[in-house]
PDB file of N, CA and C in Angstrom:
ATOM      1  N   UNK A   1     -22.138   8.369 -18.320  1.00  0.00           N
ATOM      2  CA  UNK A   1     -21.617   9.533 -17.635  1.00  0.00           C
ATOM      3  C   UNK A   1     -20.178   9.253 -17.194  1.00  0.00           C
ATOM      4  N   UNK A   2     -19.759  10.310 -17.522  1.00  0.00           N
ATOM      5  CA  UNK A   2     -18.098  10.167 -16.968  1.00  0.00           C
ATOM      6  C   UNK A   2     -17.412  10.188 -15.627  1.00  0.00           C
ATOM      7  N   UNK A   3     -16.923   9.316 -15.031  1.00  0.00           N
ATOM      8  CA  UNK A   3     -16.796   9.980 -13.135  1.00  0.00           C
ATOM      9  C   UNK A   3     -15.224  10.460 -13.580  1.00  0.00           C
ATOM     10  N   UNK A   4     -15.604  12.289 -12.588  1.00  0.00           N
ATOM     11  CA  UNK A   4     -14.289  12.682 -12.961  1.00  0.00           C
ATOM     12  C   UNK A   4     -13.815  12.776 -11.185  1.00  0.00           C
ATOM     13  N   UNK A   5     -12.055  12.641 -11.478  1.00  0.00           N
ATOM     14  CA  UNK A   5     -11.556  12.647 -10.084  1.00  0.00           C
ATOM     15  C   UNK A   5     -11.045  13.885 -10.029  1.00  0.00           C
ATOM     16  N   UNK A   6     -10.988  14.625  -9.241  1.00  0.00           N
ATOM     17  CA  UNK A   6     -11.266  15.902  -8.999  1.00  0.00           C
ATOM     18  C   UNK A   6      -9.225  16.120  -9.014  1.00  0.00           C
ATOM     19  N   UNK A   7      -8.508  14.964  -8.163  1.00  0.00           N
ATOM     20  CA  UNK A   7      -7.450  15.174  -7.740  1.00  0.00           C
ATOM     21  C   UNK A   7      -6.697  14.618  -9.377  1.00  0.00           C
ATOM     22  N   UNK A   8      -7.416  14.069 -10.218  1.00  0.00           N
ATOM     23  CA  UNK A   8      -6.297  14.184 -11.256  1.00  0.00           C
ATOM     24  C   UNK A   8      -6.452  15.234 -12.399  1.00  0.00           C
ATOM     25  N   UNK A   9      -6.755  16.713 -11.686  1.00  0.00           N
ATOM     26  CA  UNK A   9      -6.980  17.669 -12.201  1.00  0.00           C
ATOM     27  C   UNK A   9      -5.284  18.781 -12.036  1.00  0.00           C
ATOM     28  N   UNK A  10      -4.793  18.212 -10.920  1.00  0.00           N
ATOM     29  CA  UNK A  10      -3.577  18.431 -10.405  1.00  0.00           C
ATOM     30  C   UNK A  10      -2.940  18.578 -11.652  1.00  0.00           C
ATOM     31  N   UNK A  11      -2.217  19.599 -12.167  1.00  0.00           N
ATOM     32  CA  UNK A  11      -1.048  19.685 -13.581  1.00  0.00           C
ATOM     33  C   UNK A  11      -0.042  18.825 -12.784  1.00  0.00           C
ATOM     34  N   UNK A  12       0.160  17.900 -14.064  1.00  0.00           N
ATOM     35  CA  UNK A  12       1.436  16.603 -13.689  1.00  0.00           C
ATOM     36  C   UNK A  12       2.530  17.340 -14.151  1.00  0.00           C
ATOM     37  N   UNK A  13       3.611  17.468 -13.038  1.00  0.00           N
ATOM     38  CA  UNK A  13       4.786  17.819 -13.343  1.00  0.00           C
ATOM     39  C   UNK A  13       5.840  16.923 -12.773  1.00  0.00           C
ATOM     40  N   UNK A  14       7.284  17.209 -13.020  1.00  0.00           N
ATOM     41  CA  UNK A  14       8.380  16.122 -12.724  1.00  0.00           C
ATOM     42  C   UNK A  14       7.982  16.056 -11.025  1.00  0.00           C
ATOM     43  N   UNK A  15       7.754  17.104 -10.386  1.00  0.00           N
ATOM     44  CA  UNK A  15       7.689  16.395  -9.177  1.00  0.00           C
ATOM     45  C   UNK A  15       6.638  15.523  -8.500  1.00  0.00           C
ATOM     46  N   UNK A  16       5.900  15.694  -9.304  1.00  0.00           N
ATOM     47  CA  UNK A  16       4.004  15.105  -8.654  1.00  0.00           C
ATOM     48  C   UNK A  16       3.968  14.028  -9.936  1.00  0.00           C
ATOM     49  N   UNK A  17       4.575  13.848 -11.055  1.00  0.00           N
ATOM     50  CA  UNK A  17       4.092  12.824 -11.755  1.00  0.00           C
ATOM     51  C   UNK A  17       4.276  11.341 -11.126  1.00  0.00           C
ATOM     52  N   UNK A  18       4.944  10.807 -10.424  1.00  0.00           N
ATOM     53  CA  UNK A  18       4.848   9.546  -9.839  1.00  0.00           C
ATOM     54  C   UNK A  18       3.428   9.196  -8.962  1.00  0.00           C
ATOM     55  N   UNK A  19       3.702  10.548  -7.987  1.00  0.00           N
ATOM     56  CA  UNK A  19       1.911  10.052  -7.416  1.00  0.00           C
ATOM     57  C   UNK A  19       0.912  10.231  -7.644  1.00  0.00           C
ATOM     58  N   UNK A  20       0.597  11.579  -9.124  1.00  0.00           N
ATOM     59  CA  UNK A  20      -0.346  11.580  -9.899  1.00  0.00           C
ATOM     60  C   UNK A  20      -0.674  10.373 -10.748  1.00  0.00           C
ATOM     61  N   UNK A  21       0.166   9.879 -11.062  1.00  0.00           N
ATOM     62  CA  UNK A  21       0.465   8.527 -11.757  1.00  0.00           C
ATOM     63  C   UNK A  21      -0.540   7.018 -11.405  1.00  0.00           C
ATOM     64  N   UNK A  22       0.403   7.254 -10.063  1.00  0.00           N
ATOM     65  CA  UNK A  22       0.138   6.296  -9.365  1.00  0.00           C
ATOM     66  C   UNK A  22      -1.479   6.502  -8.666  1.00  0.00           C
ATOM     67  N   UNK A  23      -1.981   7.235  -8.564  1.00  0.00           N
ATOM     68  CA  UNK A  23      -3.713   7.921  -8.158  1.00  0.00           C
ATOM     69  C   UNK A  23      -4.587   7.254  -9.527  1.00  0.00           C
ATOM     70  N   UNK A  24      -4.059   7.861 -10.638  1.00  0.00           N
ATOM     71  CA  UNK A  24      -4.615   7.618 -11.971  1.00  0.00           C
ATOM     72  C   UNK A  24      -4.954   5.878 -12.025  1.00  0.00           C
ATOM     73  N   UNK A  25      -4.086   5.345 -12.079  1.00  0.00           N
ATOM     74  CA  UNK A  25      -4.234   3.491 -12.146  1.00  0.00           C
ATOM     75  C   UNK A  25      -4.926   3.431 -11.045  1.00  0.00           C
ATOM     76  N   UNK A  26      -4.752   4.117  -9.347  1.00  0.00           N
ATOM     77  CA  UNK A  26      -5.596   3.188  -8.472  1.00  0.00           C
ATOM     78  C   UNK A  26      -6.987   3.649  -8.765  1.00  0.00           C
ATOM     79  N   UNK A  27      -7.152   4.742  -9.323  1.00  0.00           N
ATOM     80  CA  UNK A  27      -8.776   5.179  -9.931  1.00  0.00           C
ATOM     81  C   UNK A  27      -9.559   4.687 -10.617  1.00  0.00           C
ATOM     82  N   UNK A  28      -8.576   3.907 -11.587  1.00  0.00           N
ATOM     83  CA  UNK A  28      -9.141   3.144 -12.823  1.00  0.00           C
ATOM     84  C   UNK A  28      -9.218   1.407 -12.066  1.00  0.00           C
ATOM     85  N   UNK A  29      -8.787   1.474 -11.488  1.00  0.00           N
ATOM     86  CA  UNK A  29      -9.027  -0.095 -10.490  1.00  0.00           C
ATOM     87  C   UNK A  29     -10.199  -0.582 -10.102  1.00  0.00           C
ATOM     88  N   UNK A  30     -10.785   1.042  -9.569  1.00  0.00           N
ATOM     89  CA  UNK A  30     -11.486   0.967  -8.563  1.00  0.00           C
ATOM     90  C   UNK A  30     -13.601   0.500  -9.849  1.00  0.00           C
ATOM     91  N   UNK A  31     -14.048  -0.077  -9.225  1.00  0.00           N
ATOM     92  CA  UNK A  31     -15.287  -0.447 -10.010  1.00  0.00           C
ATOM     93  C   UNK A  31     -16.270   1.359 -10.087  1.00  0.00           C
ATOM     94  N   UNK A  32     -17.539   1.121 -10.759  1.00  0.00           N
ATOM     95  CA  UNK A  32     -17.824   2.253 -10.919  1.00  0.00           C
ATOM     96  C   UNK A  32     -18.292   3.117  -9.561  1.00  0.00           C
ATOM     97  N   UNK A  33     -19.119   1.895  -8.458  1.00  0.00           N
ATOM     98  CA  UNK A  33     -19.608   1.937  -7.294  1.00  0.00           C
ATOM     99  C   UNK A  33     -18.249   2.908  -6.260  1.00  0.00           C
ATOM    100  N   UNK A  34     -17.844   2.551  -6.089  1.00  0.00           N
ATOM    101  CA  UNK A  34     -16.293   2.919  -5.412  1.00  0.00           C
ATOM    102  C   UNK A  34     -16.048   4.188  -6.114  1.00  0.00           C
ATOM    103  N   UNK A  35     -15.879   4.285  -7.353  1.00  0.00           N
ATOM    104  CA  UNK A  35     -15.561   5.606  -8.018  1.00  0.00           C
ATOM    105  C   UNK A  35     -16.606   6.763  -7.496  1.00  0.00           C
ATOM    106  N   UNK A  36     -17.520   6.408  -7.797  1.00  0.00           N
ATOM    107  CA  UNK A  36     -18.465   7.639  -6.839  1.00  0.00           C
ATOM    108  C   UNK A  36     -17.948   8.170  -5.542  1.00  0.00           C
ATOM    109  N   UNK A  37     -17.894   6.913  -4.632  1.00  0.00           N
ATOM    110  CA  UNK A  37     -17.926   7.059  -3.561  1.00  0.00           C
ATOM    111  C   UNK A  37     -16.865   7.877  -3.425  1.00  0.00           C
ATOM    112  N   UNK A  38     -15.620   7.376  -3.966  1.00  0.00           N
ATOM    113  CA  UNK A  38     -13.961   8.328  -3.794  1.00  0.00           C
ATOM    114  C   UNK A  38     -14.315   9.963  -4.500  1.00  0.00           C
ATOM    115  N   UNK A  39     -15.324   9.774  -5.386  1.00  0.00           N
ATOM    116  CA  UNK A  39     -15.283  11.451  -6.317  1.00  0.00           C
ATOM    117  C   UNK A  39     -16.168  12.217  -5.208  1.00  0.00           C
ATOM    118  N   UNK A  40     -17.472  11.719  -4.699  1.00  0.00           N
ATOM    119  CA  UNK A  40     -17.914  12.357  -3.429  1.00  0.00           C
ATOM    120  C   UNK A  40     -17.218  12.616  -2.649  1.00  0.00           C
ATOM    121  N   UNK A  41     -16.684  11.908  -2.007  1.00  0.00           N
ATOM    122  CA  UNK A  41     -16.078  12.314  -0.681  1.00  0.00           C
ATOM    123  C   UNK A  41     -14.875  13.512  -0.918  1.00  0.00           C
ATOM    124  N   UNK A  42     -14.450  12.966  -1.957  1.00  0.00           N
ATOM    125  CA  UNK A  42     -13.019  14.024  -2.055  1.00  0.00           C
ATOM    126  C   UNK A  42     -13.745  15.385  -2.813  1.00  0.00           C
ATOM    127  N   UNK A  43     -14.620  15.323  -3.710  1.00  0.00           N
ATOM    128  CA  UNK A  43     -15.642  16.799  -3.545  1.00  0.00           C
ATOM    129  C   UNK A  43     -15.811  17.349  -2.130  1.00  0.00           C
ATOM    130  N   UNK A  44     -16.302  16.607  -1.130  1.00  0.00           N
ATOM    131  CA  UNK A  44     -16.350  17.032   0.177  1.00  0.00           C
ATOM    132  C   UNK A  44     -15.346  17.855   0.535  1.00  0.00           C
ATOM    133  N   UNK A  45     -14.545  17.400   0.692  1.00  0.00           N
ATOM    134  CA  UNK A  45     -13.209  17.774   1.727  1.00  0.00           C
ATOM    135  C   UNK A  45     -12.971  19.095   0.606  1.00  0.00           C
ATOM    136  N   UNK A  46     -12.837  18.901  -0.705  1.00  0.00           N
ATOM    137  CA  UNK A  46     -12.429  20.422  -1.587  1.00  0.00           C
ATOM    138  C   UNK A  46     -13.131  21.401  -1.357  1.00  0.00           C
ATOM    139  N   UNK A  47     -14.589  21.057  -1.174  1.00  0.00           N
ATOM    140  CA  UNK A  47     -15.806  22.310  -0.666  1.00  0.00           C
ATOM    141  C   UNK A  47     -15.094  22.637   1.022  1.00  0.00           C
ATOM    142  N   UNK A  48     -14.755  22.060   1.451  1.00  0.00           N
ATOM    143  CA  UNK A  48     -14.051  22.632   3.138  1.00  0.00           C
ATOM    144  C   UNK A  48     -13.186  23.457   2.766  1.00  0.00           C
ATOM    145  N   UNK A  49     -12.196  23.099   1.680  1.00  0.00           N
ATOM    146  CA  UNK A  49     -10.993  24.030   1.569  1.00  0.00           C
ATOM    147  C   UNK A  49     -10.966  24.936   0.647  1.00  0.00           C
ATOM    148  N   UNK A  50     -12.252  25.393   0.170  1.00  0.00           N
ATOM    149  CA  UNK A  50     -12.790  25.826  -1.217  1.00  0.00           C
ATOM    150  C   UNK A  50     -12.013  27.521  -1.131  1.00  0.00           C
ATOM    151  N   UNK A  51     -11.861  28.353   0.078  1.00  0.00           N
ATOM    152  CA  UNK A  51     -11.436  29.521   0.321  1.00  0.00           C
ATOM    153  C   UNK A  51      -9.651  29.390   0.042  1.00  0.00           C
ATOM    154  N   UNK A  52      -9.352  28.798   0.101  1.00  0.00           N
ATOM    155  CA  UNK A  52      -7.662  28.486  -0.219  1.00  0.00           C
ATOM    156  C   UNK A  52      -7.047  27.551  -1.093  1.00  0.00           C
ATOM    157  N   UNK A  53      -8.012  26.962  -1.394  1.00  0.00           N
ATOM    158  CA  UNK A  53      -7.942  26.257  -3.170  1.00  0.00           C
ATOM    159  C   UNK A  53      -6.457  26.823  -3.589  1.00  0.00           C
ATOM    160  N   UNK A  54      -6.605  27.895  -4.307  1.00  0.00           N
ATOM    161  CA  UNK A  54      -5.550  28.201  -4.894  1.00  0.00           C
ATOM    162  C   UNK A  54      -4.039  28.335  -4.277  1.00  0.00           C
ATOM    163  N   UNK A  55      -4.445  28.895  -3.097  1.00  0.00           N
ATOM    164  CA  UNK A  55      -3.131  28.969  -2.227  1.00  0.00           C
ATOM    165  C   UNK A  55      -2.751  27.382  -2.048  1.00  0.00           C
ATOM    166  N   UNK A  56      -3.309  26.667  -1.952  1.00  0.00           N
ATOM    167  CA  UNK A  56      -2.715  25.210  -1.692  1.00  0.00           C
ATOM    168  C   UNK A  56      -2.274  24.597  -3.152  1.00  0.00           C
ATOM    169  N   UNK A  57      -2.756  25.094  -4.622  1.00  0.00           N
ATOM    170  CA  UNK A  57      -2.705  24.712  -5.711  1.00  0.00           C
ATOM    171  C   UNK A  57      -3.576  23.066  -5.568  1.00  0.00           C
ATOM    172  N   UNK A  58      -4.796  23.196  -5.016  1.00  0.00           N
ATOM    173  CA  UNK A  58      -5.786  21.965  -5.095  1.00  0.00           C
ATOM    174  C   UNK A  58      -6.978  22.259  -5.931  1.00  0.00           C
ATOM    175  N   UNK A  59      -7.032  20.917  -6.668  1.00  0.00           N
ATOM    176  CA  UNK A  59      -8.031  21.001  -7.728  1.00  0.00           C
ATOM    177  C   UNK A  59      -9.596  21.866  -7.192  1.00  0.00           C
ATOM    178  N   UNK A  60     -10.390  22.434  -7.802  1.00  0.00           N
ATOM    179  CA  UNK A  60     -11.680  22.795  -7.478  1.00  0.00           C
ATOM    180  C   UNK A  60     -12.897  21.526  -7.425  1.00  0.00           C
ATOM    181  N   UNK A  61     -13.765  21.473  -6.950  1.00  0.00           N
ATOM    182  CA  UNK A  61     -14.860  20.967  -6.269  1.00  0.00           C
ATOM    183  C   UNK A  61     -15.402  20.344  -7.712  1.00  0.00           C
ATOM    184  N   UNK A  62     -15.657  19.265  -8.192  1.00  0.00           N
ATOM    185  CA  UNK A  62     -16.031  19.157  -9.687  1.00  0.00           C
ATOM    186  C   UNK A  62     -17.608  18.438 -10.152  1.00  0.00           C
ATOM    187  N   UNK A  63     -17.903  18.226  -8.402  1.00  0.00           N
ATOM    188  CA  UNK A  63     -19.652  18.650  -8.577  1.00  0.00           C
ATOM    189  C   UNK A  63     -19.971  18.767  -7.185  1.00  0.00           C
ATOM    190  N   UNK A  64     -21.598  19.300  -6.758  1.00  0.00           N
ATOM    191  CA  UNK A  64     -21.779  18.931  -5.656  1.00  0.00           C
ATOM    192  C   UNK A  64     -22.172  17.744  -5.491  1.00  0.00           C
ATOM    193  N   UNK A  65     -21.488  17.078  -3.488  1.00  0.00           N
ATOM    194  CA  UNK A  65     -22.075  15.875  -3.373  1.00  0.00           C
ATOM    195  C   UNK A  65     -23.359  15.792  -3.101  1.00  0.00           C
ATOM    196  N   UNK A  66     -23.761  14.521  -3.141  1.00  0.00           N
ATOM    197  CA  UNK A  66     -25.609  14.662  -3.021  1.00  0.00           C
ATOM    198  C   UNK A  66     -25.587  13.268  -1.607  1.00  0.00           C
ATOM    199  N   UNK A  67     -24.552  13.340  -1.231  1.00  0.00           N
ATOM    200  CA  UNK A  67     -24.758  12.697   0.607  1.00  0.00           C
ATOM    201  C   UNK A  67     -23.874  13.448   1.361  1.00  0.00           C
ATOM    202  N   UNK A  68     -23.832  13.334   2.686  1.00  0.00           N
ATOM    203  CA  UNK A  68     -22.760  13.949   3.391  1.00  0.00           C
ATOM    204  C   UNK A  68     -21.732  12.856   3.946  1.00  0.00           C
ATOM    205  N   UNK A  69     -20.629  13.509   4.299  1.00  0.00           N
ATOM    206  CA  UNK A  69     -19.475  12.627   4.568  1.00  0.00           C
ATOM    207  C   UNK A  69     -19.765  11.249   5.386  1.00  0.00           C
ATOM    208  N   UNK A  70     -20.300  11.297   6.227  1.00  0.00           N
ATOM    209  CA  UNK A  70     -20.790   9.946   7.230  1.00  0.00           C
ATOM    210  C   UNK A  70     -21.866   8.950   6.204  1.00  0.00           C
ATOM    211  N   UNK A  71     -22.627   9.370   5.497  1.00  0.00           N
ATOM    212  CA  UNK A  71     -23.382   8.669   4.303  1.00  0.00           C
ATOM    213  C   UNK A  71     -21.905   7.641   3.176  1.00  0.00           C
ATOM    214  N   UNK A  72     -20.861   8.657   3.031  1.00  0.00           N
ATOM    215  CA  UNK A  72     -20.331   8.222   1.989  1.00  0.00           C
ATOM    216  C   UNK A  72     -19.788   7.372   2.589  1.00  0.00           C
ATOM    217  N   UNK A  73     -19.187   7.443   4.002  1.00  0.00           N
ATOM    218  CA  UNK A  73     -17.614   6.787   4.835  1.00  0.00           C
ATOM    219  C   UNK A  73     -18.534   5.058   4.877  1.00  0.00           C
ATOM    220  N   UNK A  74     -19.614   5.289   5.041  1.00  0.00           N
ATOM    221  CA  UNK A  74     -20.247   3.769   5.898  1.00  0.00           C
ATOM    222  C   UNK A  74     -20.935   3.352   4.878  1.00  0.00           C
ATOM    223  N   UNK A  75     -20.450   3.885   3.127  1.00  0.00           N
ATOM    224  CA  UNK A  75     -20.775   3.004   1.975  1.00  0.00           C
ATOM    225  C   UNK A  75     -19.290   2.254   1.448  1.00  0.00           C
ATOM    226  N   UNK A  76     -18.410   3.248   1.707  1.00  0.00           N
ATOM    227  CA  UNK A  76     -17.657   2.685   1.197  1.00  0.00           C
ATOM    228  C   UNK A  76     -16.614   1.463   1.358  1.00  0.00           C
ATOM    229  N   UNK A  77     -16.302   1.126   0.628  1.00  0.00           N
ATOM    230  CA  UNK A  77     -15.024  -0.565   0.776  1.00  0.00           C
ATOM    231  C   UNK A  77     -14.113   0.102   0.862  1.00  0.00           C
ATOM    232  N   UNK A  78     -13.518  -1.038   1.339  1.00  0.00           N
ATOM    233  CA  UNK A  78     -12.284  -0.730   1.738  1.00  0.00           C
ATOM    234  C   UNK A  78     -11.361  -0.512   1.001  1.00  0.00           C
ATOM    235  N   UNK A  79     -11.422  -1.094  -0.317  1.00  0.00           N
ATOM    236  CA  UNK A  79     -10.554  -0.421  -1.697  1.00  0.00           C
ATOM    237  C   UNK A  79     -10.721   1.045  -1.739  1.00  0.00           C
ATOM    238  N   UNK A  80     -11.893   1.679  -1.515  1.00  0.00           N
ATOM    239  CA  UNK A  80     -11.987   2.926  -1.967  1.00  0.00           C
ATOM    240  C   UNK A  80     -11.594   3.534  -0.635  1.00  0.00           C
ATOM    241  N   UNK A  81     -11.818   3.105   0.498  1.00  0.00           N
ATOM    242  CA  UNK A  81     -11.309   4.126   1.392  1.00  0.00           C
ATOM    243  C   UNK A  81      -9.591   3.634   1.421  1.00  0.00           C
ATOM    244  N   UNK A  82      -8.926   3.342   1.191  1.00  0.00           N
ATOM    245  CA  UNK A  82      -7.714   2.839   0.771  1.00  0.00           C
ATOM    246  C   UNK A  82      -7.164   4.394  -0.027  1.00  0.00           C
ATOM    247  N   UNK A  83      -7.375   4.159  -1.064  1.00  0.00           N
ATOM    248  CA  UNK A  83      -7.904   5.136  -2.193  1.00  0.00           C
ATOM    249  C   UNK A  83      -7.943   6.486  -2.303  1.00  0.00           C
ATOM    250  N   UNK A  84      -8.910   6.618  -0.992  1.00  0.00           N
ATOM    251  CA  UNK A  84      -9.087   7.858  -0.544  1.00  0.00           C
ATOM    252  C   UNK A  84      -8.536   8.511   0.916  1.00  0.00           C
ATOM    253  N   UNK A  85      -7.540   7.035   1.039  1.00  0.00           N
ATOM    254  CA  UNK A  85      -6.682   7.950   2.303  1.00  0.00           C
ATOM    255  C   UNK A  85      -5.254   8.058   1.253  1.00  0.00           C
ATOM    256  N   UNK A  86      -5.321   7.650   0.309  1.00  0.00           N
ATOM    257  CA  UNK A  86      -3.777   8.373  -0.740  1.00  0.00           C
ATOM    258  C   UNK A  86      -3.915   9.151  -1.123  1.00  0.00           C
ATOM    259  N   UNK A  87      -5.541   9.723  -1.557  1.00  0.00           N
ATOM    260  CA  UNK A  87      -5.898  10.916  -1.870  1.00  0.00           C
ATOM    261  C   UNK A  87      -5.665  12.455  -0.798  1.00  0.00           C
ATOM    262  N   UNK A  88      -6.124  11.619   0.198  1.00  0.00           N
ATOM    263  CA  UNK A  88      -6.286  12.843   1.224  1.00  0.00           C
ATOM    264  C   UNK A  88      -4.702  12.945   1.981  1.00  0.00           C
ATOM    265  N   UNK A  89      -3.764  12.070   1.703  1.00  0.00           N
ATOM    266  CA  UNK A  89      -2.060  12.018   2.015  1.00  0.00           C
ATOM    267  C   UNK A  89      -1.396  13.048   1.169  1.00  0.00           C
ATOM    268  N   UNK A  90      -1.736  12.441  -0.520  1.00  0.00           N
ATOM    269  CA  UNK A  90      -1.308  13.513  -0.755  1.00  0.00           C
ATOM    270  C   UNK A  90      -1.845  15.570  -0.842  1.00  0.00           C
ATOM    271  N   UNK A  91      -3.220  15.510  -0.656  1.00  0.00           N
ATOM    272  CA  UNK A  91      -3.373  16.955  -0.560  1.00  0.00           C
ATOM    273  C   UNK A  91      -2.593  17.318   0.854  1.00  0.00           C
ATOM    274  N   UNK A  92      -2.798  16.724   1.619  1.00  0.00           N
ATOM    275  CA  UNK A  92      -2.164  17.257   3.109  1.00  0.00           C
ATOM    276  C   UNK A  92      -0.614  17.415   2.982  1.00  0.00           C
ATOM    277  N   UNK A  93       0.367  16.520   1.934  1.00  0.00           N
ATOM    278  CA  UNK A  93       1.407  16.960   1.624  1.00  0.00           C
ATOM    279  C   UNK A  93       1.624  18.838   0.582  1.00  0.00           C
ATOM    280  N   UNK A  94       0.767  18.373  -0.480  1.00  0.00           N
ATOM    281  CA  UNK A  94       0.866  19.446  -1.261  1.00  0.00           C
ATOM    282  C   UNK A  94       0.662  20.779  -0.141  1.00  0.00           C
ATOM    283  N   UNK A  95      -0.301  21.007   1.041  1.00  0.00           N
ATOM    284  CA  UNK A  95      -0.495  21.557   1.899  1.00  0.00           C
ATOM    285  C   UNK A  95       0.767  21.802   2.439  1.00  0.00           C
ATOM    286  N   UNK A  96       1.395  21.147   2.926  1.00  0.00           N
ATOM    287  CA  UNK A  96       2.857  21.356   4.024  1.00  0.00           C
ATOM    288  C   UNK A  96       3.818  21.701   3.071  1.00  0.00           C
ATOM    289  N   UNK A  97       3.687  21.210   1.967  1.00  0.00           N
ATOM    290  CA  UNK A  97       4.675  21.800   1.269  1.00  0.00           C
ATOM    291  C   UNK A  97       4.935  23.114   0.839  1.00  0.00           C
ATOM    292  N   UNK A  98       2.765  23.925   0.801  1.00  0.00           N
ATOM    293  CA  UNK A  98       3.320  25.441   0.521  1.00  0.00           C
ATOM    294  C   UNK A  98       3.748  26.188   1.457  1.00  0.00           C
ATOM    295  N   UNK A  99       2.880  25.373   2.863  1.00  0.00           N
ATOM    296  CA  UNK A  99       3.356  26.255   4.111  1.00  0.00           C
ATOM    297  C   UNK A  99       4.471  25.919   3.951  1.00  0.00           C
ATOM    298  N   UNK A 100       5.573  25.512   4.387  1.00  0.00           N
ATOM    299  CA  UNK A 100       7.117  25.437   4.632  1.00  0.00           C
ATOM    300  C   UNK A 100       7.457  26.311   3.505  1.00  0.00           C
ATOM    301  N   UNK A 101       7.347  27.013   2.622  1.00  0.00           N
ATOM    302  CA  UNK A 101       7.570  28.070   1.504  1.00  0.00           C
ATOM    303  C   UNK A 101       7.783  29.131   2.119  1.00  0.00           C
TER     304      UNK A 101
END
């Protein structure tokens, strides 16, 4: 089975290709265990923002999770929560960036 990351669904363009980039290699770093854990959790947080998806230009939800956030946080290492605070840096940028528009 394939683990897909929800955030390298993002269209890479000149301005996002460095930290799309840079997401892509730390994804592929990460072992398969960790990969779950980062594709859950960040499913999570997309199902919160699932009503403004588009207005933020953030990827859609690319399965449901099957734990809830406190299940995933107190499985995961610290590589992956690493991982998944670059993940959640950059949506909160892409965020400020449309508001200030």
């Amino acid at each position: 089975m394939e683990l897909k990351n929800p955030i390298l669904d993002i269209e890479m363009t000149e301005d996002n290709r460095e930290q799309l980039t840079s997401l892509k290699k730390g994804f592929e770093e990460l072992n398969a265990e960790e990969k779950i854990d980062v594709i859950d959790f960040q499913n999570i947080m997309l199902q919160k923002v699932s009503k403004h998806r588009e207005m933020y230009g953030m990827p859609g939800s690319s399965q449901a999770p099957k734990r809830d956030a406190d299940e995933i946080i107190s499985h995961m290492s610290s590589k992956s929560m690493d991982y998944s605070q670059m993940c959640i840096n950059y949506y909160v940028s892409k965020i400020s960036a449309t508001i200030k528009k």
